[in-house]
Protein backbone atom coordinates (compact mmCIF):
# COMPACT_ATOMS: atom_id res chain seq x y z
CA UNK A 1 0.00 0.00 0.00
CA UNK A 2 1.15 3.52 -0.81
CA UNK A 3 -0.16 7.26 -1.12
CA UNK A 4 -1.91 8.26 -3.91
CA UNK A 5 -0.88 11.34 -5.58
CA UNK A 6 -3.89 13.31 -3.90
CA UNK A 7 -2.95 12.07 -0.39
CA UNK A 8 0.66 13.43 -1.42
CA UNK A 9 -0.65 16.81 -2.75
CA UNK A 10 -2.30 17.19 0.12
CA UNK A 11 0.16 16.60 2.92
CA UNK A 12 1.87 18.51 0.75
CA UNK A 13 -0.52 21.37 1.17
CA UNK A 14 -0.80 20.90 4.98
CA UNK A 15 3.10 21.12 5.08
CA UNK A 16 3.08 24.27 3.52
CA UNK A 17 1.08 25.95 5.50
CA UNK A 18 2.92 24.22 8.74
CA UNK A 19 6.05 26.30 7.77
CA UNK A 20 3.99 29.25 7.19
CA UNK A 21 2.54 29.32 10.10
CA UNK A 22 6.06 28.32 12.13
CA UNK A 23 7.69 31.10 9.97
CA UNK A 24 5.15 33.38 11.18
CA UNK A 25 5.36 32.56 14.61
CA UNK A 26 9.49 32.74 14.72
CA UNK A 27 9.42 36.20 13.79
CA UNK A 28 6.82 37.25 15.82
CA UNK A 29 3.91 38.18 13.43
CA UNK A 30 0.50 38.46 15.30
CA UNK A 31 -1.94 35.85 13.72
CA UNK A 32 -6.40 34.93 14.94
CA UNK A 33 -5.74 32.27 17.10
CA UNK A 34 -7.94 30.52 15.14
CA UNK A 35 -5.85 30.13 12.17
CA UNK A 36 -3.41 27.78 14.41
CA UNK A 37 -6.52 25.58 15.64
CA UNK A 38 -8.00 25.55 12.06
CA UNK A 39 -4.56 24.20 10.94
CA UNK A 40 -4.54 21.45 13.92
CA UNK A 41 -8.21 20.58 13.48
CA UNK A 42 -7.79 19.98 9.52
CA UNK A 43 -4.26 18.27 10.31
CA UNK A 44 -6.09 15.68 12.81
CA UNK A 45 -9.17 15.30 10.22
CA UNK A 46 -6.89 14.67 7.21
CA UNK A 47 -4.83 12.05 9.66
CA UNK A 48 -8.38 10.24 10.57
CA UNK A 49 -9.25 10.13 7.00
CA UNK A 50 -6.31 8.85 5.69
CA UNK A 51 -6.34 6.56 8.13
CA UNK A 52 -10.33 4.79 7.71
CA UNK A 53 -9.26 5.37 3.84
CA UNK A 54 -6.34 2.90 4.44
CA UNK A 55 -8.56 0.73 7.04
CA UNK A 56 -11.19 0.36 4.10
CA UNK A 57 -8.61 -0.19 1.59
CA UNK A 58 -7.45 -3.05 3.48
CA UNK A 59 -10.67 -4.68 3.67
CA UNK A 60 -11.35 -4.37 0.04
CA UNK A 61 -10.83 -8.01 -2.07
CA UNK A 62 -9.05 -7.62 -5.25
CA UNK A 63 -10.69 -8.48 -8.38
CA UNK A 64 -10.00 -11.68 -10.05
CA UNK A 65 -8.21 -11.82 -13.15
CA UNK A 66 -8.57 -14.76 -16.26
CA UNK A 67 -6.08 -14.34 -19.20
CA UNK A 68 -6.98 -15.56 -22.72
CA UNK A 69 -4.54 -15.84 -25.41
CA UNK A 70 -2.91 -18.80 -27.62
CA UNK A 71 -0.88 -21.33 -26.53
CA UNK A 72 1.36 -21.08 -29.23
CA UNK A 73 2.74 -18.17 -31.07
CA UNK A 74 4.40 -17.20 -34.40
CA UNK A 75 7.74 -15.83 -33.99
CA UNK A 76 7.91 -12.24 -35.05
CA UNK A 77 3.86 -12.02 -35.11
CA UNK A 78 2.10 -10.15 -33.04
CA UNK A 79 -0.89 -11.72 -30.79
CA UNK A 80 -3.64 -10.15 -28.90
CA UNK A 81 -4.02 -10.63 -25.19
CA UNK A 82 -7.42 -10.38 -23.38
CA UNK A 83 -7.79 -9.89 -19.58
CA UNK A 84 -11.46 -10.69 -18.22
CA UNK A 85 -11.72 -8.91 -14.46
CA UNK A 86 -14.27 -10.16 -12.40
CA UNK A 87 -15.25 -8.48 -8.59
CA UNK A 88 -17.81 -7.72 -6.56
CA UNK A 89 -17.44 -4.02 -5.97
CA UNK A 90 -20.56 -2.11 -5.57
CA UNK A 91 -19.33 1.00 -7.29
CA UNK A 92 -17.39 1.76 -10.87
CA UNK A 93 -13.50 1.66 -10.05
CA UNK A 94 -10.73 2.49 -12.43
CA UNK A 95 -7.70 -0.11 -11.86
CA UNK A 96 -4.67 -0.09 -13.53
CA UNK A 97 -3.06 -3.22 -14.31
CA UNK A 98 0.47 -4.59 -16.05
CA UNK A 99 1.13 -8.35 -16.87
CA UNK A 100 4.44 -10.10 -15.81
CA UNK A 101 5.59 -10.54 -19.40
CA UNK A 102 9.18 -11.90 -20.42
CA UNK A 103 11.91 -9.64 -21.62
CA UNK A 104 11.84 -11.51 -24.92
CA UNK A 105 8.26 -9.96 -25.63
CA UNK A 106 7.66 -6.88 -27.34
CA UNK A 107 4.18 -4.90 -26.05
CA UNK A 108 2.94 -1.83 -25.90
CA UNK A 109 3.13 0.72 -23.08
CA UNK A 110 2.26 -0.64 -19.66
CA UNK A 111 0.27 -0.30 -17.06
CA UNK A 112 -3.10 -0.12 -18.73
CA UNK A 113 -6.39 1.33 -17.28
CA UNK A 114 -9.40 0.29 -17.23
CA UNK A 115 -12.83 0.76 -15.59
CA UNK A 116 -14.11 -1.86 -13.70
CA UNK A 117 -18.15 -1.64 -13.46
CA UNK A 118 -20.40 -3.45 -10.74
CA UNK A 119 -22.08 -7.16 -11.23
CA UNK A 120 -20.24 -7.07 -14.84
CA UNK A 121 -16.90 -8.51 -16.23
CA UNK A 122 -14.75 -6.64 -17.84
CA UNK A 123 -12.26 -6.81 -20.66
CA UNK A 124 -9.07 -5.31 -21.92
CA UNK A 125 -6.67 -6.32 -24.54
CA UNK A 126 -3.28 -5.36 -25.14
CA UNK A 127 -0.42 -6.76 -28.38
CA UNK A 128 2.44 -9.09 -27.91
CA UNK A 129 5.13 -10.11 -29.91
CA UNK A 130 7.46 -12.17 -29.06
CA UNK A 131 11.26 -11.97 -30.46
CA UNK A 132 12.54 -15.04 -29.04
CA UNK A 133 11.67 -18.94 -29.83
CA UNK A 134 11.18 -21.15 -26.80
CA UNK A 135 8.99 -21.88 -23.48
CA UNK A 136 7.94 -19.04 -21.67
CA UNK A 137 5.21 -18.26 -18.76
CA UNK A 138 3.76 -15.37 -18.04
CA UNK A 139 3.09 -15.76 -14.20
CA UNK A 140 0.18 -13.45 -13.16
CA UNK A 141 -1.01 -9.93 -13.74
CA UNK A 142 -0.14 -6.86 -11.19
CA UNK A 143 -3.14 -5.35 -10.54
CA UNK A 144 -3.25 -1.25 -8.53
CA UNK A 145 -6.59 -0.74 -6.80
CA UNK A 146 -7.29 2.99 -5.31
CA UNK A 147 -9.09 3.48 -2.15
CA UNK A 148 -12.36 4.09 -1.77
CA UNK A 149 -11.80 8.03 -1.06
CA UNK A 150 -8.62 7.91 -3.43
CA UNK A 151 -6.03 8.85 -0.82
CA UNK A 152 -4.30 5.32 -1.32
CA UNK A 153 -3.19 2.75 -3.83
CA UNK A 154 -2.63 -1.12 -3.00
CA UNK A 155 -1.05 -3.17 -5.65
CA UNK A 156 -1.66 -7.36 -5.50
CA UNK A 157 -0.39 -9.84 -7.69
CA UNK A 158 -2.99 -12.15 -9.64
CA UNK A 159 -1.78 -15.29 -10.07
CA UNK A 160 -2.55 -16.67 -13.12
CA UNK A 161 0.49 -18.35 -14.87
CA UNK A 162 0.05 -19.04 -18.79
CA UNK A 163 2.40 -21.28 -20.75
CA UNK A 164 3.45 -20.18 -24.23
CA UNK A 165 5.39 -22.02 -26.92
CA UNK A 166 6.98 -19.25 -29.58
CA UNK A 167 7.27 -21.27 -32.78
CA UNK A 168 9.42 -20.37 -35.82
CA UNK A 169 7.36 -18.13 -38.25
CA UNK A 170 4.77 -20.64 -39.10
CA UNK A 171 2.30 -17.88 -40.19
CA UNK A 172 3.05 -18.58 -43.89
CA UNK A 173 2.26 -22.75 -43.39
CA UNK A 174 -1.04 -22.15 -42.01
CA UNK A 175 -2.67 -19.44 -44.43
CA UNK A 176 -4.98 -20.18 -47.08
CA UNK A 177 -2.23 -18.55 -49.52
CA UNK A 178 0.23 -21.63 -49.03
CA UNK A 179 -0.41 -24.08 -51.58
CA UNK A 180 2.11 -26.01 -53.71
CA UNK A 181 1.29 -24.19 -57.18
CA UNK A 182 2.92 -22.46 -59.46
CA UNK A 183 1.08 -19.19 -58.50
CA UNK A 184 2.24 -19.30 -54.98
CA UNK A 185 5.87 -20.31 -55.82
CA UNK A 186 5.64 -17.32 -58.40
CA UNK A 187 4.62 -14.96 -55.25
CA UNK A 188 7.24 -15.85 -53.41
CA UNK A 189 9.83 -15.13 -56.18
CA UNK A 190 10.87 -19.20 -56.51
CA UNK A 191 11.75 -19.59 -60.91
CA UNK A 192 10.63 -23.29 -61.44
CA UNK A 193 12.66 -24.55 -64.71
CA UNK A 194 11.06 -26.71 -66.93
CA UNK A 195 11.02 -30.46 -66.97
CA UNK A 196 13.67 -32.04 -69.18
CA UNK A 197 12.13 -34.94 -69.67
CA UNK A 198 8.86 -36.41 -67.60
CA UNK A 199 9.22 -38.09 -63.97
CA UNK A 200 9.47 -41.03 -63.13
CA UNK A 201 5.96 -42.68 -61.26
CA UNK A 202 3.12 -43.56 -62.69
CA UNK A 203 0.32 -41.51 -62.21
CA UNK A 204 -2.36 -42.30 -64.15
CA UNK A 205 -4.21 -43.00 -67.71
CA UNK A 206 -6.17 -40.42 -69.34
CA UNK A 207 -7.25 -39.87 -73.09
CA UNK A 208 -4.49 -38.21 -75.45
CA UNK A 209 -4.38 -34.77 -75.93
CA UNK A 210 -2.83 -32.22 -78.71
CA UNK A 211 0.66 -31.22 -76.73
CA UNK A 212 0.89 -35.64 -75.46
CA UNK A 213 3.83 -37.31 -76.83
CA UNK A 214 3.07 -40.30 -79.00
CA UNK A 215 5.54 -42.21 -77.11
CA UNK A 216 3.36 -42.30 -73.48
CA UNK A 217 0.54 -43.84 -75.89
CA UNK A 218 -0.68 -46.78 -74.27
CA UNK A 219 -1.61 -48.61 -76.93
CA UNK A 220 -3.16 -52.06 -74.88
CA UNK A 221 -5.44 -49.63 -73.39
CA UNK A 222 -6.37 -47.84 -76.46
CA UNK A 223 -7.10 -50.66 -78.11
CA UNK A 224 -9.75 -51.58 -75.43
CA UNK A 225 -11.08 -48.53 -75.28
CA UNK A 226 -10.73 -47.35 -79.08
CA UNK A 227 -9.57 -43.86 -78.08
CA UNK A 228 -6.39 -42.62 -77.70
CA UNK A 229 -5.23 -43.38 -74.44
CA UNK A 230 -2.03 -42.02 -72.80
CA UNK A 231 0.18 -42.78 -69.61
CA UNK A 232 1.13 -39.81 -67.22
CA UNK A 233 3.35 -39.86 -64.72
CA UNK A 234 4.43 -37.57 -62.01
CA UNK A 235 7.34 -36.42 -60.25
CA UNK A 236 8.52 -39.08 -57.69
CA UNK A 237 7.13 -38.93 -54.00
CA UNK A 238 8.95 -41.46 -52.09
CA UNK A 239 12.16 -39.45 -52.09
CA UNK A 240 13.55 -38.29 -48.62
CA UNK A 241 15.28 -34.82 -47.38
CA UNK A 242 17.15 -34.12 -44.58
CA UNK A 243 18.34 -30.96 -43.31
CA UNK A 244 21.62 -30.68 -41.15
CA UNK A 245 21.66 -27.32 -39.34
CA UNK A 246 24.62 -25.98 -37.49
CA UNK A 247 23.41 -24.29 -34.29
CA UNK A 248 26.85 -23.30 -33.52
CA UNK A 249 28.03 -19.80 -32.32
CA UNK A 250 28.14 -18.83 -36.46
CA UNK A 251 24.51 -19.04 -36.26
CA UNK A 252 24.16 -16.32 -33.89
CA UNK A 253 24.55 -13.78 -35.96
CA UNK A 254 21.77 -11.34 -36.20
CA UNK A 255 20.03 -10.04 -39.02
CA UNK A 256 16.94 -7.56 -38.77
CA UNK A 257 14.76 -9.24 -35.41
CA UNK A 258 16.12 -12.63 -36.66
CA UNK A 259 19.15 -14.80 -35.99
CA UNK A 260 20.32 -16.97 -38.66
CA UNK A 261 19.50 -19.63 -37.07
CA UNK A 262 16.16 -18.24 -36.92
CA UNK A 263 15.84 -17.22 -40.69
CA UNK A 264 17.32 -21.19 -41.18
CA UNK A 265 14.21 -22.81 -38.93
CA UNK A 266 11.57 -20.61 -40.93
CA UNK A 267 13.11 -21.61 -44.63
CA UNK A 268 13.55 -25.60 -43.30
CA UNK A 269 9.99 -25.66 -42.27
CA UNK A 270 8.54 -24.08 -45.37
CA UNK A 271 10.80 -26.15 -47.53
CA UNK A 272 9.58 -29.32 -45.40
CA UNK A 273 5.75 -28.24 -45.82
CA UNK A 274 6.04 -27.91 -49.63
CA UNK A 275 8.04 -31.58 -49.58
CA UNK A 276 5.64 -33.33 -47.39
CA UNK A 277 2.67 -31.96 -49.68
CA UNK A 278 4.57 -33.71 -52.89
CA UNK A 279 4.95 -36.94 -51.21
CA UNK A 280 8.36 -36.90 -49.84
CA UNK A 281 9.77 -37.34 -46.42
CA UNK A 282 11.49 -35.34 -44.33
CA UNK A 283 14.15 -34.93 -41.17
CA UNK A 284 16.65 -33.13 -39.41
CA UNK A 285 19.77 -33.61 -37.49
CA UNK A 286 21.47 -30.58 -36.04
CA UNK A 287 24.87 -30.50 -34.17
CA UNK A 288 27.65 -28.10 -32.85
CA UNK A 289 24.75 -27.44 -29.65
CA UNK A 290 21.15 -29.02 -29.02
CA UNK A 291 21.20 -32.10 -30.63
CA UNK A 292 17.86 -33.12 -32.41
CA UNK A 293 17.81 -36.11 -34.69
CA UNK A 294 14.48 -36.93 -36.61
CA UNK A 295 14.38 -39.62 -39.39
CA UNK A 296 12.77 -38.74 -42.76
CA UNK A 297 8.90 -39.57 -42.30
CA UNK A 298 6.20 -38.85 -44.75
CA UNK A 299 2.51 -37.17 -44.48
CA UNK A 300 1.41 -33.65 -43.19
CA UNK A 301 1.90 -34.87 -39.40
CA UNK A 302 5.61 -34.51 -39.56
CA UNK A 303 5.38 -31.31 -39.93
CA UNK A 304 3.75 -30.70 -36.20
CA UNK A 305 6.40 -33.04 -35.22
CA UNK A 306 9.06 -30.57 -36.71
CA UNK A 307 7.50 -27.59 -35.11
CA UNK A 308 7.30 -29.30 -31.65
CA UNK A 309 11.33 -30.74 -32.00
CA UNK A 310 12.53 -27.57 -32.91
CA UNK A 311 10.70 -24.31 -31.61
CA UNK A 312 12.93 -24.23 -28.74
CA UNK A 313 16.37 -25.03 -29.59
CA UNK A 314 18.94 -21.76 -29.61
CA UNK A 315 22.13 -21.46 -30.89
CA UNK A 316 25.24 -22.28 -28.39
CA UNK A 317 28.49 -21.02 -28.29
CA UNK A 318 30.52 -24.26 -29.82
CA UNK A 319 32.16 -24.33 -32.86
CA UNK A 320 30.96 -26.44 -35.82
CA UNK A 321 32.37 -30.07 -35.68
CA UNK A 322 31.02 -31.04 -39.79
CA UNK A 323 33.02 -34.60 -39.88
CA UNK A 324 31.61 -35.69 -36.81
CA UNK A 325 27.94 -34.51 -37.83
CA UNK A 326 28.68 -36.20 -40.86
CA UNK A 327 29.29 -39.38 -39.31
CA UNK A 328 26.22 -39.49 -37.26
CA UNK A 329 23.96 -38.91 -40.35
CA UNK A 330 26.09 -41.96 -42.22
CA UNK A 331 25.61 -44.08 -38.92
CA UNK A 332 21.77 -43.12 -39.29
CA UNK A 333 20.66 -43.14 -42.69
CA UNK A 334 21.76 -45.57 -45.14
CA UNK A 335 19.20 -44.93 -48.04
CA UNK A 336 20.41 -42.17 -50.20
CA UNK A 337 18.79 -38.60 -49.57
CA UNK A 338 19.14 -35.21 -50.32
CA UNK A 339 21.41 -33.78 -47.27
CA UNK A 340 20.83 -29.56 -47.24
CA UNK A 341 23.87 -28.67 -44.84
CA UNK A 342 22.77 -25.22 -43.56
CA UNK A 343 25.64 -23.17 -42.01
CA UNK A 344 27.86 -20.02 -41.81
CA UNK A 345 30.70 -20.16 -43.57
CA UNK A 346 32.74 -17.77 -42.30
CA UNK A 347 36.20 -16.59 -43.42
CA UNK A 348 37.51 -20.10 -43.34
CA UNK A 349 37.22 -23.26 -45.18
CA UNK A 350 39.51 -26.03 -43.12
CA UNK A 351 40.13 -29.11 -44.27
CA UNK A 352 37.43 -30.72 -42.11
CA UNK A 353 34.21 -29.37 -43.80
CA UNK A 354 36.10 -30.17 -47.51
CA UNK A 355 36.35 -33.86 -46.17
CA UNK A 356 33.18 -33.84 -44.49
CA UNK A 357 31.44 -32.65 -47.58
CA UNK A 358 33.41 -34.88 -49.57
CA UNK A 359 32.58 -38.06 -47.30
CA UNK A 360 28.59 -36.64 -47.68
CA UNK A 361 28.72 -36.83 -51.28
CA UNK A 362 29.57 -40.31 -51.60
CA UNK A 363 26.44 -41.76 -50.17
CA UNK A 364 23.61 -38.55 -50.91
CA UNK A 365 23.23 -36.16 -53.26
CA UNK A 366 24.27 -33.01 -50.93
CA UNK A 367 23.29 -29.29 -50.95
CA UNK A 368 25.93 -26.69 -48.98
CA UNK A 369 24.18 -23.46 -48.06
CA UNK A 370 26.07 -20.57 -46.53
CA UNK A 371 24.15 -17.94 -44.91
CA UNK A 372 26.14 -14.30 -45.34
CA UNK A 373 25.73 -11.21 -42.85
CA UNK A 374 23.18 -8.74 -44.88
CA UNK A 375 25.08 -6.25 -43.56
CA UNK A 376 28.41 -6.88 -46.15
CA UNK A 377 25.77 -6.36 -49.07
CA UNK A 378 24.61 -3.04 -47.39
CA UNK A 379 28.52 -1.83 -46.67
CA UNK A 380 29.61 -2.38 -50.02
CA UNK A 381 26.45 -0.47 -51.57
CA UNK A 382 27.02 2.34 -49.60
CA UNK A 383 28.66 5.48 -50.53
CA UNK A 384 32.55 6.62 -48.77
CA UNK A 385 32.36 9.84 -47.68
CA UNK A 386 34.77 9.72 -44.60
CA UNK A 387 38.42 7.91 -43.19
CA UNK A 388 36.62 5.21 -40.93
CA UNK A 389 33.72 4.06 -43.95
CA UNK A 390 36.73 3.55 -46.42
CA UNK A 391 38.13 1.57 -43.41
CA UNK A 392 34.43 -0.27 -43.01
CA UNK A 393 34.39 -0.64 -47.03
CA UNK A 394 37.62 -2.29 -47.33
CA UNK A 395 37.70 -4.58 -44.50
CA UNK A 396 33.96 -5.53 -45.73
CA UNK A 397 35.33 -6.25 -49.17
CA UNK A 398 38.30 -8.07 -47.96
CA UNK A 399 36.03 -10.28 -46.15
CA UNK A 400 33.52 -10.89 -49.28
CA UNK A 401 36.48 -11.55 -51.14
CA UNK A 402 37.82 -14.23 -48.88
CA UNK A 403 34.14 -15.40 -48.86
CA UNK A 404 34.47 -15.90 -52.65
CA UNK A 405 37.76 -17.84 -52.65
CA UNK A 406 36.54 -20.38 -50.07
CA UNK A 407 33.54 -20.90 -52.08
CA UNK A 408 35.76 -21.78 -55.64
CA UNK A 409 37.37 -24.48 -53.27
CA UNK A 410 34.12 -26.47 -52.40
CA UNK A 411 32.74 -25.79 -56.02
CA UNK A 412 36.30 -27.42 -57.37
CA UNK A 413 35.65 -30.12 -55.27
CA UNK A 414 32.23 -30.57 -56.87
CA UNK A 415 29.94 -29.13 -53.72
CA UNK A 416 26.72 -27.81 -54.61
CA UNK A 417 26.70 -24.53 -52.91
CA UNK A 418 24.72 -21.58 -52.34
CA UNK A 419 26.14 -18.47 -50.75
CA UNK A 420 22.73 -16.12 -49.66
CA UNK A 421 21.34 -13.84 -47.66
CA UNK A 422 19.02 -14.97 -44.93
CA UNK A 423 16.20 -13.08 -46.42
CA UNK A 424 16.11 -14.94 -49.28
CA UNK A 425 17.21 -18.24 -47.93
CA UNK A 426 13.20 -20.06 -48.55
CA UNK A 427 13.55 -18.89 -52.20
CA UNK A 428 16.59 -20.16 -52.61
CA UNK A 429 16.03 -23.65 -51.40
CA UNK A 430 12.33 -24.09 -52.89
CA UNK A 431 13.78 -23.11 -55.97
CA UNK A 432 16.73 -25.64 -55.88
CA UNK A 433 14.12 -28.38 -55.03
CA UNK A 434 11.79 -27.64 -57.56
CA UNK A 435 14.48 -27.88 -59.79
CA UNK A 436 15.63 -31.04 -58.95
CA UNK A 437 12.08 -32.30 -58.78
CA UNK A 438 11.24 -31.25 -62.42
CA UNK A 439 14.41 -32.83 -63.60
CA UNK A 440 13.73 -36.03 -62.10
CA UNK A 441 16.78 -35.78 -59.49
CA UNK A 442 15.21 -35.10 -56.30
């Protein structure tokens, strides 16, 4: 319980006047003896006041609080909050209240007021967004409740704990604008290339048409049925992906609200949706921190188990170890795959990624990705005007250039590799799928 800002005015009032009157007094100015009992008399009755204020204040119950949001949020996305508050008050009060959120949350400005009417419950809402993956709990709401004459304020805490799971941006995956078309792919900027040639499962028969090839005739069929009748096929769907992400202490570099290892979860996950749609399986191992090994399974289900494996796992401070992750996938999976190695590859290229890589290759068609810091695109766009940018500019381009070299050594050593930003990292890799899908590879 403290003071409201009333009580304070007002014993701020009453002071002034005591030093007055004391002033007045010391240098022996003649006042009504009445002005000195007036001054004790409204003293003493702002002391009893104060006092039954506090007394009532004491008594009063505080109101009872029930939170309603999601269980699970999208990374990055804002959510609305909505606080019911229940009491049994006989009079309107105005409350202010501020929920126990985690520092990883973003929210507007706290407290927030509202007014609390009799026999009715009533509701506020406020925006979240959180800027961290992971398990967090919001443990109750602190609630201020004023005194019934307003010369106090008593704050309580309302228990009422609420779990949340932050998942990767999965915002995308659930909207109705996520389907595995051409127009969506086109929205999102993925260039399909055309099939050379046709795949390789049999889909169906269906009566020729003008652009068919006389070759997929089926000629047993159109002989029963005396029409033309073709055979179509369709791109494979038993094939399996895997993803190995570092979530070393590369992958903690930052980029906009997102880590890279971040912008790698989101671009895995919508890569995994539009595989799982076409038939294929899908895992994931990472290593160099929290270890999470899934094996490729098939059907829309895997992605929830995705989700549910990986919302929570942050990037550590250990340096990537690629020939032992390599061996662990080897151990694992025997049937060949495509292996997407997701990393950062830094300003080094040591001899035990080129031998990891190498070691890959020989048992799965593999896929290096390299995520680089947007901020070297946005240094070397920039204009020098001063000593310390032409410092920034050349160190920047040093780096890029040392980038560059390390990449001609995996390419020599016949390593598929992409070198991107992380904004662009899910149009990258749908596009490299979808490419190996129409050619029949993937």
């Amino acid at each position: 319980m403290k003071p409201s800002r009333t009580l304070l005015i007002s014993t701020g009032i009453l002071l002034f006047f005591a030093i007055s009157l004391g002033t007045a007094h010391a240098l022996h100015v003649n006042l009504p003896s009445i002005i000195d009992t007036g001054f004790i008399a409204l003293a003493l009755g702002m002391l009893l006041l104060s006092l039954i204020d506090a007394w009532r204040l004491s008594k009063q119950a505080p109101p009872s609080c029930e939170r309603i949001l999601p269980h699970t949020l999208s990374l990055g996305h804002n959510t609305s909050v909505r606080l019911n508050f229940s009491h049994s008050y006989q009079r309107p009060i105005q409350i202010q209240y501020f929920d126990d959120l985690p520092d990883s949350f973003q929210f507007q400005q706290l407290p927030y007021h509202l007014q609390l009417q009799p026999n009715k419950i009533s509701s506020s809402q406020y925006q979240i967004k959180p800027l961290q993956r992971g398990r967090f709990t919001i443990a109750g709401c602190a609630v201020r409740l004023p005194s019934p004459w307003h010369l106090w304020t008593a704050q309580h805490f309302l228990a009422q704990p609420s779990t949340l799971r932050v998942f990767p941006d999965f915002s995308r995956m659930q909207s109705g604008q996520l389907q595995a078309n051409e127009r969506w792919l086109n929205q999102l900027g993925v260039q399909q290339q055309q099939r050379r040639g046709t795949g390789l499962e049999f889909h169906q028969l269906r009566e020729f048409r003008i652009d068919d090839s006389i070759k997929h005739i089926d000629w047993k069929a159109t002989a029963r049925k005396r029409l033309p009748i073709v055979r179509e096929y369709q791109d494979e769907r038993d094939q399996q992906i895997i993803f190995l992400l570092d979530c070393g202490r590369t992958m903690r570099s930052q980029d906009s609200d997102l880590s890279h290892l971040d912008h790698a979860l989101n671009a895995c996950l919508l890569l995994a949706y539009s595989a799982l749609r076409q038939g294929d399986a899908v895992g994931i191992h990472t290593f160099a921190g929290p270890s999470c090994v899934l094996a490729p399974r098939k059907g829309q289900g895997q992605i929830s188990v995705l989700l549910n494996a990986l919302y929570d796992i942050q990037a550590s401070q250990q340096s990537a170890d690629y020939s032992a992750a390599v061996k662990q996938l080897l151990l694992q999976q025997k049937r060949r795959a495509l292996v997407i190695v997701i990393s950062n590859i830094a300003d080094e290229v040591d001899s035990d990624l080129l031998a990891a890589m190498a070691q890959l290759k020989k048992h799965h068609r593999t896929l290096l990705v390299s995520l680089r810091e947007e901020v070297l695109d946005t240094l070397r766009e920039q204009p020098v005007h001063s000593y310390q940018q032409a410092l920034e500019y050349c160190g920047g381009i040093d780096y890029l250039q040392t980038r560059q070299h390390n990449q001609r050594k995996l390419v020599s050593q016949g390593v598929d590799f992409i070198d991107v930003r992380p904004s662009q990292l899910t149009t990258k890799l749908l596009s490299y799928y979808l490419s190996l899908k129409k050619a029949g590879q993937a």
